[in-house]
Protein backbone atom coordinates (compact mmCIF):
# COMPACT_ATOMS: atom_id res chain seq x y z
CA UNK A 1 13.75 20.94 20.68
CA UNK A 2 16.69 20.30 22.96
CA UNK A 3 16.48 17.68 25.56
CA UNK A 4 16.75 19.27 29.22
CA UNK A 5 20.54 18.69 30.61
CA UNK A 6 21.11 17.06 34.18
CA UNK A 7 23.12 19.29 36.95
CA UNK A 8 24.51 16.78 38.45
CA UNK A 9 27.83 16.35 40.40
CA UNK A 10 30.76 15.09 37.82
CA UNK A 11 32.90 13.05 40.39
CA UNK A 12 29.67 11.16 41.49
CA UNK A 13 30.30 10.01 37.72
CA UNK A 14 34.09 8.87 38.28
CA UNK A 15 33.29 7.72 41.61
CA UNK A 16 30.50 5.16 40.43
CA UNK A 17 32.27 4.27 37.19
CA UNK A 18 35.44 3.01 38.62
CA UNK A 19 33.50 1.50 42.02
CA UNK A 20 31.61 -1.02 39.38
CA UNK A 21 34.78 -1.59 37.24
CA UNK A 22 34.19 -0.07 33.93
CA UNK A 23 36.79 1.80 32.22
CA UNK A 24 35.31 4.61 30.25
CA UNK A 25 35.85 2.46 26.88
CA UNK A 26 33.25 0.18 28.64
CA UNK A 27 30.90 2.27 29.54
CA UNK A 28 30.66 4.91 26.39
CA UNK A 29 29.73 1.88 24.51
CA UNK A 30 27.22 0.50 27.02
CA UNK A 31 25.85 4.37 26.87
CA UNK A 32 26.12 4.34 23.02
CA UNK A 33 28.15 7.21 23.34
CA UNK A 34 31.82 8.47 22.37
CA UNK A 35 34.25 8.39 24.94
CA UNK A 36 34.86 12.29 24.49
CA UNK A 37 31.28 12.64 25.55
CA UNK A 38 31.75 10.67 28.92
CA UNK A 39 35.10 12.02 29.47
CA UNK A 40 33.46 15.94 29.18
CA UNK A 41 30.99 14.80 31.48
CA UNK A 42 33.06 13.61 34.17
CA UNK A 43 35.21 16.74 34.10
CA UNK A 44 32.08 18.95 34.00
CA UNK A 45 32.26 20.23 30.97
CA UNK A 46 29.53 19.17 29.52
CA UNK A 47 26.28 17.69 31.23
CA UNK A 48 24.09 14.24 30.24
CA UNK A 49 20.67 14.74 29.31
CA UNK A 50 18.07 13.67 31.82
CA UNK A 51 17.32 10.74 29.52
CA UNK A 52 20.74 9.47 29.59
CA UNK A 53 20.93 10.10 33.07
CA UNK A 54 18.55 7.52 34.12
CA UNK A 55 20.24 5.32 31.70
CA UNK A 56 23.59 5.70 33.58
CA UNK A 57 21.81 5.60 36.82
CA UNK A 58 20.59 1.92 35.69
CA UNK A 59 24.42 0.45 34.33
CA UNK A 60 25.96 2.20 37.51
CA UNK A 61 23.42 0.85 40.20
CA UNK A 62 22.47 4.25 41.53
CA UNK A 63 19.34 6.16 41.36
CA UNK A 64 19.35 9.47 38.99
CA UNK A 65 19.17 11.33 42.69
CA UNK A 66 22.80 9.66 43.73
CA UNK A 67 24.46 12.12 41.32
CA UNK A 68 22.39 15.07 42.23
CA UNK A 69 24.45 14.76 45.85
CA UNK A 70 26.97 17.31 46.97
CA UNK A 71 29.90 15.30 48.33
CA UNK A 72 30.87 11.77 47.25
CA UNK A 73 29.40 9.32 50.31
CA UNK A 74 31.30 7.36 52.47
CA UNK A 75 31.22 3.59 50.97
CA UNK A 76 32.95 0.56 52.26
CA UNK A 77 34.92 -1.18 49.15
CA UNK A 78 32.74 -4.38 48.20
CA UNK A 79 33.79 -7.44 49.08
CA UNK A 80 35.54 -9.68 46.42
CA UNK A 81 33.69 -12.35 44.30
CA UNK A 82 34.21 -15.98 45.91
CA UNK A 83 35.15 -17.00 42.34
CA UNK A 84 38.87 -15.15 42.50
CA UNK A 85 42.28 -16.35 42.53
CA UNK A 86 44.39 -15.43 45.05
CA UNK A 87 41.52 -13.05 45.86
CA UNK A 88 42.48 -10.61 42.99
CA UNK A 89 39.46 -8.96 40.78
């Protein structure tokens, strides 16, 4: 039985990814995934199952309904950590 696949918006993927810092190294093996896999699914090739969905929803800080949205939002930049030199990341 195949898992059901998620229809969700690929540049909510990119978007979230590079707002929290990862690099797609980083987050394939947070996912337990190959990079080729995250890579297809950013450029809509291929879709995440609804399982790993909510998992990327949970390392991202979204909810599984953030990449389900048409448009990428309108989000201030966060501000810098305290704990940076010369106010660099």
């Amino acid at each position: 039985m195949t898992s059901q696949k998620a229809n969700i918006n690929p540049a909510l993927l990119t978007f979230s990814r590079e707002r929290i810092g990862y690099d797609i190294s980083t987050i394939a093996g947070k996912l337990r995934v190959k990079e080729e896999s995250w890579v297809q699914w950013e450029n809509g090739e291929k879709k995440p199952t609804l399982n790993q969905l909510v998992s990327i929803a949970k390392l991202l800080d979204r909810t599984p309904a953030f990449f389900y949205l048409n448009q990428l939002p309108e989000e201030e930049k966060p501000l810098s950590e305290f704990r940076t030199v010369n106010n660099k990341e």
